[in-house]
PDB file of N, CA and C in Angstrom:
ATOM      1  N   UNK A   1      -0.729  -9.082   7.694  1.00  0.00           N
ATOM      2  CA  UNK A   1       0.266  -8.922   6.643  1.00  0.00           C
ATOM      3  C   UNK A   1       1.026 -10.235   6.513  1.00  0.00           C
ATOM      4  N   UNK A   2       1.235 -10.512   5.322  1.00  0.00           N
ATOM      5  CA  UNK A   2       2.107 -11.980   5.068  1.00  0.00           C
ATOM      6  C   UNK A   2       3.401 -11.621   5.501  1.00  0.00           C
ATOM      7  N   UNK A   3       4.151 -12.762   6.581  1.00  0.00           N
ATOM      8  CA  UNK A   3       5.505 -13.141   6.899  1.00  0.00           C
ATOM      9  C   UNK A   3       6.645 -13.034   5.698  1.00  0.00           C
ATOM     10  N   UNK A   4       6.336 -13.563   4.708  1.00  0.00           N
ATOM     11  CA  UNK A   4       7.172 -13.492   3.875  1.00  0.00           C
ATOM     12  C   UNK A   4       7.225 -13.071   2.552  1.00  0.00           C
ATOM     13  N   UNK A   5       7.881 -12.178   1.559  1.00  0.00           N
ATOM     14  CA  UNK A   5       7.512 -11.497   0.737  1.00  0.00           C
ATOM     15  C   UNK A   5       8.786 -11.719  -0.366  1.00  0.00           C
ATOM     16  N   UNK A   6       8.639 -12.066  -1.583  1.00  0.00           N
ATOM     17  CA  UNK A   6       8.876 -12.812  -2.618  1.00  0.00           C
ATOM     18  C   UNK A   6      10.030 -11.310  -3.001  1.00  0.00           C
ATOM     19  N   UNK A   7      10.739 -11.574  -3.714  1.00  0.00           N
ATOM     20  CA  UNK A   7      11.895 -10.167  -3.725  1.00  0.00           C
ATOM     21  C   UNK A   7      11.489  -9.522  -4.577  1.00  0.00           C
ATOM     22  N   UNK A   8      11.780  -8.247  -4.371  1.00  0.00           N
ATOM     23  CA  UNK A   8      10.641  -7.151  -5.106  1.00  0.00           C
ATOM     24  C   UNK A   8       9.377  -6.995  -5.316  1.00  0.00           C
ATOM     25  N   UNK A   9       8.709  -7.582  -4.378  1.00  0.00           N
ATOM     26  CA  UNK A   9       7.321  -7.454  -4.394  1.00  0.00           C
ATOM     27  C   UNK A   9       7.097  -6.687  -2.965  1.00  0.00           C
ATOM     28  N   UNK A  10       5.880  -5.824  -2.874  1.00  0.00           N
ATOM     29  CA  UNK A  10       4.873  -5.158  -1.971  1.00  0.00           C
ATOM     30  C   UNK A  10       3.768  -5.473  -1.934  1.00  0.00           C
ATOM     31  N   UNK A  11       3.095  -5.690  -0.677  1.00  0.00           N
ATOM     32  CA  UNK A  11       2.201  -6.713  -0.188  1.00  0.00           C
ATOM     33  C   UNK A  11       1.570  -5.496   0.129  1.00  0.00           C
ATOM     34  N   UNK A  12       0.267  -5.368  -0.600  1.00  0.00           N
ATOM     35  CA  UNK A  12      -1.112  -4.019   0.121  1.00  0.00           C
ATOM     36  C   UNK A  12      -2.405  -5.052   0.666  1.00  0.00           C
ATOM     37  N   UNK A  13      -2.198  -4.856   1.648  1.00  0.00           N
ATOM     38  CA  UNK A  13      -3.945  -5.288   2.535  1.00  0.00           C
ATOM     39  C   UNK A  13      -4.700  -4.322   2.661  1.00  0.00           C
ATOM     40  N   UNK A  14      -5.613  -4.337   2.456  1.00  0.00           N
ATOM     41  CA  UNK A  14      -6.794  -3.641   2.760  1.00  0.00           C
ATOM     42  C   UNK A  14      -8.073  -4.274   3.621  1.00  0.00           C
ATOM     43  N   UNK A  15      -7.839  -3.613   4.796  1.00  0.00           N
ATOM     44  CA  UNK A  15      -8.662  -4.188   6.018  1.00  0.00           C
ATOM     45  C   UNK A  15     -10.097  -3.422   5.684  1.00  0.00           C
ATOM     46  N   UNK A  16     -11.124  -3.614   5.206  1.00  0.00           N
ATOM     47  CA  UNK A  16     -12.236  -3.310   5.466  1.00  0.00           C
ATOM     48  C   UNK A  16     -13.137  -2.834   6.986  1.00  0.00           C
ATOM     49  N   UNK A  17     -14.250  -2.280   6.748  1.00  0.00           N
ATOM     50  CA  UNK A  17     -15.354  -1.887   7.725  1.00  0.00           C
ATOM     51  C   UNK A  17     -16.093  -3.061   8.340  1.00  0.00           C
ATOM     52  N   UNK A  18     -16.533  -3.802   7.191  1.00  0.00           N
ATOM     53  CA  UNK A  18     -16.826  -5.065   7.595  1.00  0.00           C
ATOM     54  C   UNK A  18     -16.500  -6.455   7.955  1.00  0.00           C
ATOM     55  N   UNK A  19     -15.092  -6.159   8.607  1.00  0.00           N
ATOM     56  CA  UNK A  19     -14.088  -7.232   8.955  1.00  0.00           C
ATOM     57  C   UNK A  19     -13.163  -7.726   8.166  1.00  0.00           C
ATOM     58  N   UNK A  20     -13.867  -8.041   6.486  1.00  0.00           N
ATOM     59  CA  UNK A  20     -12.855  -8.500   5.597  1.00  0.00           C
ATOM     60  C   UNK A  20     -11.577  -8.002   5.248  1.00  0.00           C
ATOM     61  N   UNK A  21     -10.829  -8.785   4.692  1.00  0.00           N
ATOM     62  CA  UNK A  21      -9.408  -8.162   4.199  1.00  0.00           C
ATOM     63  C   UNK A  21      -9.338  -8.378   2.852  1.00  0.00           C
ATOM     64  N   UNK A  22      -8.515  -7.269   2.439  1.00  0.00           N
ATOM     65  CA  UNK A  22      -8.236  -7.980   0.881  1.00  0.00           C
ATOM     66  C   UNK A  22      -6.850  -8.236   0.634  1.00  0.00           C
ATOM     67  N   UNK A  23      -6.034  -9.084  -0.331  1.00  0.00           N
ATOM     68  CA  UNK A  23      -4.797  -8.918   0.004  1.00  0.00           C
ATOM     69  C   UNK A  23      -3.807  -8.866  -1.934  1.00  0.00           C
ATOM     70  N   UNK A  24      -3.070  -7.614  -2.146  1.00  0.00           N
ATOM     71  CA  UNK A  24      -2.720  -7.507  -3.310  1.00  0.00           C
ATOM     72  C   UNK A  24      -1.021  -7.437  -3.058  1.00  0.00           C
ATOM     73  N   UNK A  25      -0.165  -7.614  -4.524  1.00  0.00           N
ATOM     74  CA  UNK A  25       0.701  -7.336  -4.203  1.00  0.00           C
ATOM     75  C   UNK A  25       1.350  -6.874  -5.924  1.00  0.00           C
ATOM     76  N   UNK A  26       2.489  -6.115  -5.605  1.00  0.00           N
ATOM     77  CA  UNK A  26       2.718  -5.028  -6.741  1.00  0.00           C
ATOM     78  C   UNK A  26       3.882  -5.543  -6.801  1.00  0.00           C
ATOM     79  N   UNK A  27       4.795  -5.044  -8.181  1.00  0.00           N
ATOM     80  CA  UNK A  27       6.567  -5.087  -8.278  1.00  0.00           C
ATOM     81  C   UNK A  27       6.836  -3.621  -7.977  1.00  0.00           C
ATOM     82  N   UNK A  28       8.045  -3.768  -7.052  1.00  0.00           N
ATOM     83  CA  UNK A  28       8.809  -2.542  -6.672  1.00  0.00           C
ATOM     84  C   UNK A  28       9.362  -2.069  -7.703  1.00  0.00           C
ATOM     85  N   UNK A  29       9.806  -0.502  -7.650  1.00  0.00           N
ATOM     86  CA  UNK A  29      10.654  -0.014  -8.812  1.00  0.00           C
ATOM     87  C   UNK A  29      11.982  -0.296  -8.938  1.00  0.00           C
ATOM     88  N   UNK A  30      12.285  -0.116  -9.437  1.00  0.00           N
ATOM     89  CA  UNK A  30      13.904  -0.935  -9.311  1.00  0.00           C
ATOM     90  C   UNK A  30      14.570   0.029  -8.386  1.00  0.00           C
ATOM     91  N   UNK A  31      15.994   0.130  -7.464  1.00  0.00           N
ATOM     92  CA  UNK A  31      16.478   0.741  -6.782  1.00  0.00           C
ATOM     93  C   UNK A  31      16.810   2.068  -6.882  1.00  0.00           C
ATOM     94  N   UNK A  32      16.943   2.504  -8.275  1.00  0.00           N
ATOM     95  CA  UNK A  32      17.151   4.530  -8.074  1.00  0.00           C
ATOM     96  C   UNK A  32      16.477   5.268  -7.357  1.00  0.00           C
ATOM     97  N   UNK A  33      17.075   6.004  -7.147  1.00  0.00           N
ATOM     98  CA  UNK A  33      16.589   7.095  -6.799  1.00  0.00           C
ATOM     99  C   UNK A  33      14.744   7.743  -7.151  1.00  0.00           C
ATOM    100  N   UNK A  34      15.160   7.773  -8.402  1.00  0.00           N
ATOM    101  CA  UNK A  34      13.934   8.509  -9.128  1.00  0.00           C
ATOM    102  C   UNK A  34      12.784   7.617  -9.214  1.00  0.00           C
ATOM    103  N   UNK A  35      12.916   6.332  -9.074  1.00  0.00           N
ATOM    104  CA  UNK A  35      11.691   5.504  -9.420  1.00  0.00           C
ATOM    105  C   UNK A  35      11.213   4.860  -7.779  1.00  0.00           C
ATOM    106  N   UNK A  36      12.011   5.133  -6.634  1.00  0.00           N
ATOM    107  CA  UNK A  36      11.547   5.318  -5.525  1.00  0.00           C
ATOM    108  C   UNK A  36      10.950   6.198  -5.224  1.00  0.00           C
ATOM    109  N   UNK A  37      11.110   7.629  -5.509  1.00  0.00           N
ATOM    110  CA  UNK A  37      10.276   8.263  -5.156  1.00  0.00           C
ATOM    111  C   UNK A  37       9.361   8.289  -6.519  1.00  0.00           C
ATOM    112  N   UNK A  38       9.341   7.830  -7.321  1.00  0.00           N
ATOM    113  CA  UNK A  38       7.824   7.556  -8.277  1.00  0.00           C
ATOM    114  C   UNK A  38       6.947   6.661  -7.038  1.00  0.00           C
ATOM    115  N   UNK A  39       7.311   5.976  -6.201  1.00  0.00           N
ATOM    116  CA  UNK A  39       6.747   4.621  -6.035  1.00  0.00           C
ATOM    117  C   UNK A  39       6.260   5.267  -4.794  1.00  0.00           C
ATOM    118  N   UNK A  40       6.743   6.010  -4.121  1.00  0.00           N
ATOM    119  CA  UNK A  40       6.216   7.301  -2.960  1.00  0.00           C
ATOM    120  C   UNK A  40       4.973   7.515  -3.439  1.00  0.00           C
ATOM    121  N   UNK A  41       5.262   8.631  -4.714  1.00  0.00           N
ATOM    122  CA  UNK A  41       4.163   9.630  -5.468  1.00  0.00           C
ATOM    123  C   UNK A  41       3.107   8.702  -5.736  1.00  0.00           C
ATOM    124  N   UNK A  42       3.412   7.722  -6.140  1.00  0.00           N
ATOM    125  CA  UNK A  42       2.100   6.811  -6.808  1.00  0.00           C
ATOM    126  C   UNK A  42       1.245   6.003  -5.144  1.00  0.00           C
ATOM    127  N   UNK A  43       1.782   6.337  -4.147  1.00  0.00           N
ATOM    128  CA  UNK A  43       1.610   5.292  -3.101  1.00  0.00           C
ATOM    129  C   UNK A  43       0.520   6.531  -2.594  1.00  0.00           C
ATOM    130  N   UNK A  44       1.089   7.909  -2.470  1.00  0.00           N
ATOM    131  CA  UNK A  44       0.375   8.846  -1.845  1.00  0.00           C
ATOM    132  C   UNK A  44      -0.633   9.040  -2.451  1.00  0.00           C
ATOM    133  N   UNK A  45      -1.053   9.399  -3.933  1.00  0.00           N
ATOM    134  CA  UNK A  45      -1.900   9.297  -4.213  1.00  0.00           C
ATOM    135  C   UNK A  45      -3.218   8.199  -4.454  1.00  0.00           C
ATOM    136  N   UNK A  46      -2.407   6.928  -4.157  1.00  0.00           N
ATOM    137  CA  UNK A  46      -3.474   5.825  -3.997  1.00  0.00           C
ATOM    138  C   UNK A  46      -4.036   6.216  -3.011  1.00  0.00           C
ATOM    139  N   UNK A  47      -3.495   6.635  -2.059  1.00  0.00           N
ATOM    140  CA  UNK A  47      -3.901   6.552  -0.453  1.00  0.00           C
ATOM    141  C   UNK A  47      -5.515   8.033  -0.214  1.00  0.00           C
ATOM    142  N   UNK A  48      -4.917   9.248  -1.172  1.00  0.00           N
ATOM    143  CA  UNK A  48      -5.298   9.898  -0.978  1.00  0.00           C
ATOM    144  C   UNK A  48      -6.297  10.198  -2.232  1.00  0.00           C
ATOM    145  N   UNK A  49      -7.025   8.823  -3.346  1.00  0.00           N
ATOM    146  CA  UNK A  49      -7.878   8.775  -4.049  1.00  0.00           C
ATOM    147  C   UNK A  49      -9.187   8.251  -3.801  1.00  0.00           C
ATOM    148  N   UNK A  50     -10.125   8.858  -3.664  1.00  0.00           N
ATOM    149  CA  UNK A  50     -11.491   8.582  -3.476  1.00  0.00           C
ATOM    150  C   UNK A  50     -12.893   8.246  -4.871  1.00  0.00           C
ATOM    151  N   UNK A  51     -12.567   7.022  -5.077  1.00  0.00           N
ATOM    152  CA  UNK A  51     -12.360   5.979  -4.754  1.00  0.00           C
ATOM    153  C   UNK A  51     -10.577   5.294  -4.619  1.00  0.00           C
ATOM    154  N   UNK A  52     -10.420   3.957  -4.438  1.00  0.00           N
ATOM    155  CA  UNK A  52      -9.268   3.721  -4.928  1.00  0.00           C
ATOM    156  C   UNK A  52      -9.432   2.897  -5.821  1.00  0.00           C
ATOM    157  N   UNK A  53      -8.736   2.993  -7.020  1.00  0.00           N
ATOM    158  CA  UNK A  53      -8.900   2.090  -8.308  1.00  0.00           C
ATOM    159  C   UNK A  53      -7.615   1.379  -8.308  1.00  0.00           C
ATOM    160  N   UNK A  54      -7.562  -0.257  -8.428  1.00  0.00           N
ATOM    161  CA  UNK A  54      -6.635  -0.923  -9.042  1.00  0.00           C
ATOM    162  C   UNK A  54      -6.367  -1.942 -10.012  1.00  0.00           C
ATOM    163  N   UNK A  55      -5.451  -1.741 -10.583  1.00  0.00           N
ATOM    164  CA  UNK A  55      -5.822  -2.661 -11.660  1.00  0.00           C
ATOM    165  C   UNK A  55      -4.725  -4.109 -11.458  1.00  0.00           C
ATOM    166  N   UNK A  56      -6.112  -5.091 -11.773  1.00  0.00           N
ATOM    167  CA  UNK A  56      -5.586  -6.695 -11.297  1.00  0.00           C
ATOM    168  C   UNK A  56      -5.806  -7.578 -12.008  1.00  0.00           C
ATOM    169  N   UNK A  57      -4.707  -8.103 -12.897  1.00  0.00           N
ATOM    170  CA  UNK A  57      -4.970  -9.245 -13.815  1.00  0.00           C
ATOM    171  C   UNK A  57      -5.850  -8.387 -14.909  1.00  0.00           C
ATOM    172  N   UNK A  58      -6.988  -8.801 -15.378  1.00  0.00           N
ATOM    173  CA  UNK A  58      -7.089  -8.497 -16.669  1.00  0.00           C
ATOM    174  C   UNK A  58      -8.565  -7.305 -16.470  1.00  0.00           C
ATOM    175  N   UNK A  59      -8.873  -6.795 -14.895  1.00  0.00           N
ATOM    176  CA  UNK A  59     -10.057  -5.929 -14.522  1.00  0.00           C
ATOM    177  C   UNK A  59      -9.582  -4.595 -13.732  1.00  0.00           C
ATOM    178  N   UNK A  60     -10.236  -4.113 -13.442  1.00  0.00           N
ATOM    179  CA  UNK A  60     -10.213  -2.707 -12.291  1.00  0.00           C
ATOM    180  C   UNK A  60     -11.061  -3.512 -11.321  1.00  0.00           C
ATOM    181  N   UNK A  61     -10.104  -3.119 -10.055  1.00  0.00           N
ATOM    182  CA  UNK A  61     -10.871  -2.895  -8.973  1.00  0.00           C
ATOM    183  C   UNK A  61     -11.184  -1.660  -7.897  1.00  0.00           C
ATOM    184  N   UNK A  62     -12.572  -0.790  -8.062  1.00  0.00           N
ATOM    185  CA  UNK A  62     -12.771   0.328  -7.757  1.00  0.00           C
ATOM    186  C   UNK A  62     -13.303   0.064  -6.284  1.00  0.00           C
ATOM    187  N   UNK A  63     -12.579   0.490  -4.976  1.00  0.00           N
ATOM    188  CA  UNK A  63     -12.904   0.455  -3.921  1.00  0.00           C
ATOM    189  C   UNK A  63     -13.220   2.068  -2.781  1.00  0.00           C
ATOM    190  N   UNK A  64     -14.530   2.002  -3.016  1.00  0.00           N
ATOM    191  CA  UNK A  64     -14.932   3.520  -2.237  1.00  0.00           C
ATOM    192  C   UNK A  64     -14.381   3.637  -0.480  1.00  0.00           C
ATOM    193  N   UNK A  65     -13.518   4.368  -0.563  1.00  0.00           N
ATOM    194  CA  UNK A  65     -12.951   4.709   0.993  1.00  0.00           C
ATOM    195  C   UNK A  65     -13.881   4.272   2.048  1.00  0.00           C
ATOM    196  N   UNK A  66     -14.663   4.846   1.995  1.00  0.00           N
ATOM    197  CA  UNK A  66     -15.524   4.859   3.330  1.00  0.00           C
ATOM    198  C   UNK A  66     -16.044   3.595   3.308  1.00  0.00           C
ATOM    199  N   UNK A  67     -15.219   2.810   2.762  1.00  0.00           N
ATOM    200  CA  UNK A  67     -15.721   1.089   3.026  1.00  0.00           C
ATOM    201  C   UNK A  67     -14.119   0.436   3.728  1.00  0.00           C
ATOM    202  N   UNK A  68     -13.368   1.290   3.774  1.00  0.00           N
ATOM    203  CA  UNK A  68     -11.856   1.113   3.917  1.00  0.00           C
ATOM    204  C   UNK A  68     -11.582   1.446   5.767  1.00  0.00           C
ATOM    205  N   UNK A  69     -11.077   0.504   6.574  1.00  0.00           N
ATOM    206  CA  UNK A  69     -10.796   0.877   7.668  1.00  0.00           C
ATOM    207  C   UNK A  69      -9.235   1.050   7.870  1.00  0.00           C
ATOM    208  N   UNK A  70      -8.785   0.322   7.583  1.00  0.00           N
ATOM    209  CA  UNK A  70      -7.273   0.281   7.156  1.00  0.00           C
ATOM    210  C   UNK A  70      -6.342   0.136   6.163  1.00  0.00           C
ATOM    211  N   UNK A  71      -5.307   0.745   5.660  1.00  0.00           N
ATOM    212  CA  UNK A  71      -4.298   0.002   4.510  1.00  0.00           C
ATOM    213  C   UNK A  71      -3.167  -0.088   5.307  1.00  0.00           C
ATOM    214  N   UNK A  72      -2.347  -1.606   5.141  1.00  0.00           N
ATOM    215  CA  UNK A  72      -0.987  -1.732   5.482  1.00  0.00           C
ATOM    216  C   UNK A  72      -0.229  -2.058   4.165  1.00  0.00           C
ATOM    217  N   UNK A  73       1.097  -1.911   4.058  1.00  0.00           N
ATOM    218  CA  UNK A  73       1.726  -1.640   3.390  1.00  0.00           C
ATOM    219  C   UNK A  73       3.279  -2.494   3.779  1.00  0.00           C
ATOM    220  N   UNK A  74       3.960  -3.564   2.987  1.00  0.00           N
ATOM    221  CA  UNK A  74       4.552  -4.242   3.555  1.00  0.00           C
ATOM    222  C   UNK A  74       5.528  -4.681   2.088  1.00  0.00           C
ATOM    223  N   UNK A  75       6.917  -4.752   2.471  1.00  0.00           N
ATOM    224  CA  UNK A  75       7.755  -3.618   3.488  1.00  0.00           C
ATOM    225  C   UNK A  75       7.846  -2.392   3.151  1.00  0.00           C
ATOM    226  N   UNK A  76       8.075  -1.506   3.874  1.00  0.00           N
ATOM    227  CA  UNK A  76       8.309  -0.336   4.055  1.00  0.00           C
ATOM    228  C   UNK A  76       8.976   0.154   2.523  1.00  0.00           C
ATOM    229  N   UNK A  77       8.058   1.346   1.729  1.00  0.00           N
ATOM    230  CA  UNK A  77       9.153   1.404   0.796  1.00  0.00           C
ATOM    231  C   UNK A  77      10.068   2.524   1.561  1.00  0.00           C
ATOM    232  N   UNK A  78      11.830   2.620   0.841  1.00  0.00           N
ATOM    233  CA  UNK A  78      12.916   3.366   1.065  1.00  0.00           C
ATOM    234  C   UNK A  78      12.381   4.679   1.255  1.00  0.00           C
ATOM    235  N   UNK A  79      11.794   5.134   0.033  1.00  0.00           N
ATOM    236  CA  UNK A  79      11.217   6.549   0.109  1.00  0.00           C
ATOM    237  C   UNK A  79       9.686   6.745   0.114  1.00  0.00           C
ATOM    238  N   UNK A  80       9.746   7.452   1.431  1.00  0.00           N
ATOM    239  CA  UNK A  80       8.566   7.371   1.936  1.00  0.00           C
ATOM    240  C   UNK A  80       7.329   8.935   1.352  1.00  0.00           C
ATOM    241  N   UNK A  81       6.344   8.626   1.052  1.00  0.00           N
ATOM    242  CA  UNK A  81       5.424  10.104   0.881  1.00  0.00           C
ATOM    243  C   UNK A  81       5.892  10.598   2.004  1.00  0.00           C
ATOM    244  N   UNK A  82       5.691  12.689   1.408  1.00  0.00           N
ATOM    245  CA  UNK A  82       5.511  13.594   2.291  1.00  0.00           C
ATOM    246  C   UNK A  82       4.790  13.068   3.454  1.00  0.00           C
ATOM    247  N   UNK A  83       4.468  13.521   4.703  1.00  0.00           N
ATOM    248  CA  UNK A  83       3.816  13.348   5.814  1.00  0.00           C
ATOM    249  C   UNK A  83       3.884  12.338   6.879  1.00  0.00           C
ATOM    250  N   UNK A  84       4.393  11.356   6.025  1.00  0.00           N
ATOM    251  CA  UNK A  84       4.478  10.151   7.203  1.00  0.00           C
ATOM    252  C   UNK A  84       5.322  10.198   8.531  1.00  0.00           C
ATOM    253  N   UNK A  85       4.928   9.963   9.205  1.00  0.00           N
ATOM    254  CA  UNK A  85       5.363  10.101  10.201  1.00  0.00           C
ATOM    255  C   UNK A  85       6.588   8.975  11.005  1.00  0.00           C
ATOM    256  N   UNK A  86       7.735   8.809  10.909  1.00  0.00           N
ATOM    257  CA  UNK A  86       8.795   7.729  11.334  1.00  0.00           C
ATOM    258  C   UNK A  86      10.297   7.852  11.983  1.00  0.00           C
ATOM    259  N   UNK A  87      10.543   6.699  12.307  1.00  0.00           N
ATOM    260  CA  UNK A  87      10.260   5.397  12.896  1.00  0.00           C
ATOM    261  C   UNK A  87       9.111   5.493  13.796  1.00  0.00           C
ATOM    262  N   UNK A  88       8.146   4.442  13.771  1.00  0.00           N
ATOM    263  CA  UNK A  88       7.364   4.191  14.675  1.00  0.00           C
ATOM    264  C   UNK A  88       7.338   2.379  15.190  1.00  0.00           C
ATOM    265  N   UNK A  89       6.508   2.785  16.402  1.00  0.00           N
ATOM    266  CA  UNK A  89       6.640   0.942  16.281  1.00  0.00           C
ATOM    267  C   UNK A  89       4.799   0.872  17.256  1.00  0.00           C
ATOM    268  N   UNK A  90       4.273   0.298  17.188  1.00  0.00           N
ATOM    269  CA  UNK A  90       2.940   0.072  17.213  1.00  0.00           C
ATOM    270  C   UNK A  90       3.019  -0.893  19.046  1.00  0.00           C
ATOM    271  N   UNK A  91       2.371   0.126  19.493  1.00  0.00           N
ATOM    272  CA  UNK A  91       2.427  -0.829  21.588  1.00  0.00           C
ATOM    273  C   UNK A  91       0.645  -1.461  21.786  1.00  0.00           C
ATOM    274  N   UNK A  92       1.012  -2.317  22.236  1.00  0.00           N
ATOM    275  CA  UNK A  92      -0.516  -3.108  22.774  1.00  0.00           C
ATOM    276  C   UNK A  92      -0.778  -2.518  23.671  1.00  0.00           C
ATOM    277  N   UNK A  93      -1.719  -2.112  24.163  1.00  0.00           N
ATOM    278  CA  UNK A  93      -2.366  -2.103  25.347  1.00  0.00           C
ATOM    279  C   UNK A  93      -3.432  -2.907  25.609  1.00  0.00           C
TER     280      UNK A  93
END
């Protein structure tokens, strides 16, 4: 995930099966209430669309899950989808 993140922007990586990464980044909704949790709703259902479709610059990019090993998500939005599970913090072993 990139160190530093431009204001109002969200940084999505997508770690692949086959080592690669991809790296996108979106504008946040502005601070209400209601368009945070739009930005939830729209986050959960990316997550939970098979394929995932996004649209970048002037194309779609359609990426089939089961080519997907990871998504990170950077920073944290305020309002988070149903289910997630938090605070967490990630230990090495």
């Amino acid at each position: 995930m990139q160190a530093t993140n431009e204001e109002g922007m969200i940084n999505l990586t997508i770690h692949y099966t086959n080592g690669k990464q991809q790296h996108f980044q979106f504008i946040a909704p502005e601070g209400t209430v209601g368009e945070q949790a739009t930005l939830g709703t729209r986050l959960h259902k990316m997550l939970t669309a098979d394929p995932i479709i996004l649209e970048v610059a002037d194309k779609l990019v359609v990426i089939p899950v089961h080519n997907i090993q990871s998504i990170e998500i950077s920073p944290v939005p305020p309002k988070l989808p149903e289910g997630v599970l938090y605070p967490m913090r990630e230990i090495k072993k």
